[in-house]
C-alpha atoms as a PDB file:
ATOM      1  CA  UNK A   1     -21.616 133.584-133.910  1.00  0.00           C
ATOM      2  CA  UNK A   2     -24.624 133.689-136.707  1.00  0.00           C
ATOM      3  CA  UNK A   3     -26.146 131.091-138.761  1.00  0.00           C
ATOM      4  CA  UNK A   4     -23.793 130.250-141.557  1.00  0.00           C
ATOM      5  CA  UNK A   5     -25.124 130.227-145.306  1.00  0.00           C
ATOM      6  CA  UNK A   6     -26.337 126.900-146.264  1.00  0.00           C
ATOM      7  CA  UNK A   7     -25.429 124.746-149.341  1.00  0.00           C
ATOM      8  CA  UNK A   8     -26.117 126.445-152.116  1.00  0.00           C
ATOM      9  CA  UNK A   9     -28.056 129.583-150.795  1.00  0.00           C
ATOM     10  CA  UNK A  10     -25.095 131.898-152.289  1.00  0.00           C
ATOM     11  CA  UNK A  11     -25.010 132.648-155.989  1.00  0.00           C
ATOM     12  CA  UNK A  12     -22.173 134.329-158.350  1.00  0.00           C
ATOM     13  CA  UNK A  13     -21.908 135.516-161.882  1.00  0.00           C
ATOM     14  CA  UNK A  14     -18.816 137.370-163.862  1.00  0.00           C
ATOM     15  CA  UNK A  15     -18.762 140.831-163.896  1.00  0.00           C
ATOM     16  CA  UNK A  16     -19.625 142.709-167.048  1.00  0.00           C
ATOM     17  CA  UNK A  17     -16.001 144.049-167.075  1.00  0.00           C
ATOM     18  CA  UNK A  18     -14.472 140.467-166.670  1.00  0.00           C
ATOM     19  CA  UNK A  19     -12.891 139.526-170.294  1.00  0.00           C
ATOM     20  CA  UNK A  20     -13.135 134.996-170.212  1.00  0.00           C
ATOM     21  CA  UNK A  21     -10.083 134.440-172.484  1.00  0.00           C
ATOM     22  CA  UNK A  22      -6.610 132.646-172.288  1.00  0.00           C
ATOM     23  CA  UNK A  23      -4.512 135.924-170.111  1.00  0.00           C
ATOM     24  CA  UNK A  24      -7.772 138.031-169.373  1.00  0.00           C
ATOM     25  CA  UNK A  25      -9.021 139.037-166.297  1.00  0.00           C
ATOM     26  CA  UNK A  26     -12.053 137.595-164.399  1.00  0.00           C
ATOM     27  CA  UNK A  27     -13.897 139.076-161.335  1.00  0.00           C
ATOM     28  CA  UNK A  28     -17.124 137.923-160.058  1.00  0.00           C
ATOM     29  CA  UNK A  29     -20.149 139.400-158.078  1.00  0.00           C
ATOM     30  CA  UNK A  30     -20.541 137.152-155.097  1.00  0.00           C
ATOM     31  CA  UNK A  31     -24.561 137.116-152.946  1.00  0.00           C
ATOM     32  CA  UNK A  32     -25.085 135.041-149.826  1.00  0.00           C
ATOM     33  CA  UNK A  33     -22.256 135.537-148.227  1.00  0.00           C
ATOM     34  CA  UNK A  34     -23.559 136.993-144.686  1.00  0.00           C
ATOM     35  CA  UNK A  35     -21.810 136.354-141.596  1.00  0.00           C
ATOM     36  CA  UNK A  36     -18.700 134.930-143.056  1.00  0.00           C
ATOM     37  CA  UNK A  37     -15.549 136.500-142.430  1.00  0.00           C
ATOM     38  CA  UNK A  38     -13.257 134.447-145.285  1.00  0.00           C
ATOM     39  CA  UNK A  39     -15.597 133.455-148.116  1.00  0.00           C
ATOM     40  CA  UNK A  40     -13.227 131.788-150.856  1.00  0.00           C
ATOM     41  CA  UNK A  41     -13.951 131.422-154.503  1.00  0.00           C
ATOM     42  CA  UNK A  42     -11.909 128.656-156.461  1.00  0.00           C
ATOM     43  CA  UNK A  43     -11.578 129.515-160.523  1.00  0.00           C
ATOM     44  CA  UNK A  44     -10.536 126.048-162.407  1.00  0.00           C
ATOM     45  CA  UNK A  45      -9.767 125.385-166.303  1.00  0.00           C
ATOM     46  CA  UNK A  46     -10.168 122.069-168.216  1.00  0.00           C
ATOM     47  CA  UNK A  47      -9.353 121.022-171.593  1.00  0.00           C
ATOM     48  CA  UNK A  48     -10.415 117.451-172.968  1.00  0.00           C
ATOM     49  CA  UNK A  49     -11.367 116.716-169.079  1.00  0.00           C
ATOM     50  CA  UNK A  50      -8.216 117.404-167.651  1.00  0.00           C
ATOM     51  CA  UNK A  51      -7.577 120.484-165.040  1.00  0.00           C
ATOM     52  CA  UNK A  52      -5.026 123.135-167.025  1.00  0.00           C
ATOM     53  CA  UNK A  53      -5.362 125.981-164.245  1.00  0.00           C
ATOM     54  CA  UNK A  54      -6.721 126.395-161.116  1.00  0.00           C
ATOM     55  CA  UNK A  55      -6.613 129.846-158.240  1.00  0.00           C
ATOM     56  CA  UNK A  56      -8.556 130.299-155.670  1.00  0.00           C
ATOM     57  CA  UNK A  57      -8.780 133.277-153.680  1.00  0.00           C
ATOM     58  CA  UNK A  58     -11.310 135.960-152.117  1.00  0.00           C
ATOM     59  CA  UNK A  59     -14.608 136.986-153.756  1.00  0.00           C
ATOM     60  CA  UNK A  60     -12.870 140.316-154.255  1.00  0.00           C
ATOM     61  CA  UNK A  61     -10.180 139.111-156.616  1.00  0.00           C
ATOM     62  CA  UNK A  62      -9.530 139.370-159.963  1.00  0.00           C
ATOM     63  CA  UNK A  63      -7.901 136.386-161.251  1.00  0.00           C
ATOM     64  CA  UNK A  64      -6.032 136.498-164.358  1.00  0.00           C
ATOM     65  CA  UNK A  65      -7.204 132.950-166.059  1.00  0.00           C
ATOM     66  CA  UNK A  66      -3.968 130.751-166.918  1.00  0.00           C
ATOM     67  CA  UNK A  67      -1.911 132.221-164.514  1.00  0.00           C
ATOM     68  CA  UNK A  68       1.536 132.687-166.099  1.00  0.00           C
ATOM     69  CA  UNK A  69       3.292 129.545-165.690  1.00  0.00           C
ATOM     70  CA  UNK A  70      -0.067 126.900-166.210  1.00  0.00           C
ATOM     71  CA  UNK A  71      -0.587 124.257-168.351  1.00  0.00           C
ATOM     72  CA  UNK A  72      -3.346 126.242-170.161  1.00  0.00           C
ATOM     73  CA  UNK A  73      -1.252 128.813-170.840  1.00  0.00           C
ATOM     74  CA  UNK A  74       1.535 126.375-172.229  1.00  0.00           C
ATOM     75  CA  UNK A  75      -0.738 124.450-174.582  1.00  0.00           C
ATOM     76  CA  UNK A  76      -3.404 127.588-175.475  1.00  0.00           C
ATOM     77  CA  UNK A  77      -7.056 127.370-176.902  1.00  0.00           C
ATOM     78  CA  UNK A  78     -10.677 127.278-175.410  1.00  0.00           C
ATOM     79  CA  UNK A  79     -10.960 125.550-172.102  1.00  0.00           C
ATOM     80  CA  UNK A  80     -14.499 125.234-169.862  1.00  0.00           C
ATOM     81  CA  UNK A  81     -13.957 126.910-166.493  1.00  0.00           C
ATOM     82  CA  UNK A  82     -15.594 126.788-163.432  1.00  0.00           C
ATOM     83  CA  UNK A  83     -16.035 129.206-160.266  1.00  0.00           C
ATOM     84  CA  UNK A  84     -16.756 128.022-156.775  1.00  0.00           C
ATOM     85  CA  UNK A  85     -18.116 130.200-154.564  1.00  0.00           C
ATOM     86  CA  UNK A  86     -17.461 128.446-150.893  1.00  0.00           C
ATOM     87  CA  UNK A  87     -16.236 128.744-147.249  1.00  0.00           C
ATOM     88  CA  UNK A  88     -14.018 126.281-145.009  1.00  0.00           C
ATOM     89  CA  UNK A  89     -15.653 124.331-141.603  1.00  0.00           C
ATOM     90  CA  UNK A  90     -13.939 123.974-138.766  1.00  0.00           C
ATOM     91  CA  UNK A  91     -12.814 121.110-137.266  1.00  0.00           C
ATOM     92  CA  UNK A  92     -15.838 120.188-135.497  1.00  0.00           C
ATOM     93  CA  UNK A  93     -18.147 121.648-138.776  1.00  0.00           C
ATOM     94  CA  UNK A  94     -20.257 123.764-136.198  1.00  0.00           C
ATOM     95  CA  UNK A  95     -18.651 127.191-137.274  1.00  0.00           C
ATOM     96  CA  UNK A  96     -16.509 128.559-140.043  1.00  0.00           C
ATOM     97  CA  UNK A  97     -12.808 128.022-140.067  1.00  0.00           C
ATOM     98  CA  UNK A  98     -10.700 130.766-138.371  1.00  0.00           C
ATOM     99  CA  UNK A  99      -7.119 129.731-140.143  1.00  0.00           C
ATOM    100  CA  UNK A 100      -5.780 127.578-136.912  1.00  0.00           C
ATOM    101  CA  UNK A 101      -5.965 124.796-136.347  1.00  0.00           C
ATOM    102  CA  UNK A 102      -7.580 121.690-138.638  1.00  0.00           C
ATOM    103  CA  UNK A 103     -10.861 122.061-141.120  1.00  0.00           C
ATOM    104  CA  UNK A 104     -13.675 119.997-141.411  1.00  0.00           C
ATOM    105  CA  UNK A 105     -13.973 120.824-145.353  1.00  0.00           C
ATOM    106  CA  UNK A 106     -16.312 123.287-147.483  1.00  0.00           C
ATOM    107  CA  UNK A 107     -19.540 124.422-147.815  1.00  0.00           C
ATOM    108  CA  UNK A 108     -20.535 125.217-151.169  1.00  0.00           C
ATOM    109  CA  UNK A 109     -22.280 128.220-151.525  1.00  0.00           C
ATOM    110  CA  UNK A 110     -22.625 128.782-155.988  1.00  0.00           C
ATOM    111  CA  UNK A 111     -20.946 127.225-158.690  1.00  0.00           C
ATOM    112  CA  UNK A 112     -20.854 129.183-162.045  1.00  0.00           C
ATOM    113  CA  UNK A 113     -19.671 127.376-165.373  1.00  0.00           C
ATOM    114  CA  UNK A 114     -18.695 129.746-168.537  1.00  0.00           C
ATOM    115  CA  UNK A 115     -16.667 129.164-171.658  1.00  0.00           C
ATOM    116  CA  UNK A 116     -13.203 130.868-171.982  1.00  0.00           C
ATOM    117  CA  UNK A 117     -11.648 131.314-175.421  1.00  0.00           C
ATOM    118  CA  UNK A 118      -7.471 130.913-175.953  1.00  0.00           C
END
């Protein structure tokens, strides 16, 4: 197995087509990611510093922001959301996570911050 990306050698932005709104849809383009076979980005929402929606999923995704049953998309208006750009240790942290077995937590590889209207 390779080197694995270090903390915060990775970078990701929204895609021009990605609409940051209450029910819109959000993709990202994701660098840095060499080597790793399950890179994971996490999307979250907060309002008045609590967490109304959270997804994570693959770099490829497009994530619909509120879901369709979260609290964001209960209550409505502007929230500040945040994508992760990461990938899970093994056990033992010397090699990525291969879905068996126990993890020895994340490597952050970007984080992106960007306003989403209701």
């Amino acid at each position: 197995m390779g080197q694995l990306p270090a903390e915060g050698s990775g970078s990701i932005a929204l895609t021009p087509a990605s609409q940051p709104r209450l029910g819109g849809y959000v993709s990202f383009d994701c660098l840095g990611l060499g080597g790793l076979r399950n890179p994971r980005v996490w999307v979250a929402a907060m309002q008045d510093g609590a967490v109304v929606y959270g997804a994570g999923g693959s770099p490829t995704e497009i994530f619909k922001l509120g879901g369709d049953s979260s609290l964001w998309q209960h209550a409505g208006g502007a929230a500040e959301c945040t994508a992760e750009l990461y990938y899970i240790l093994n056990a033992r942290r010397t090699g990525e996570w291969n879905g068996r077995g126990a993890q020895g937590g994340t490597v952050s590889l970007a984080e992106l911050s960007f306003e989403a209207t209701g």
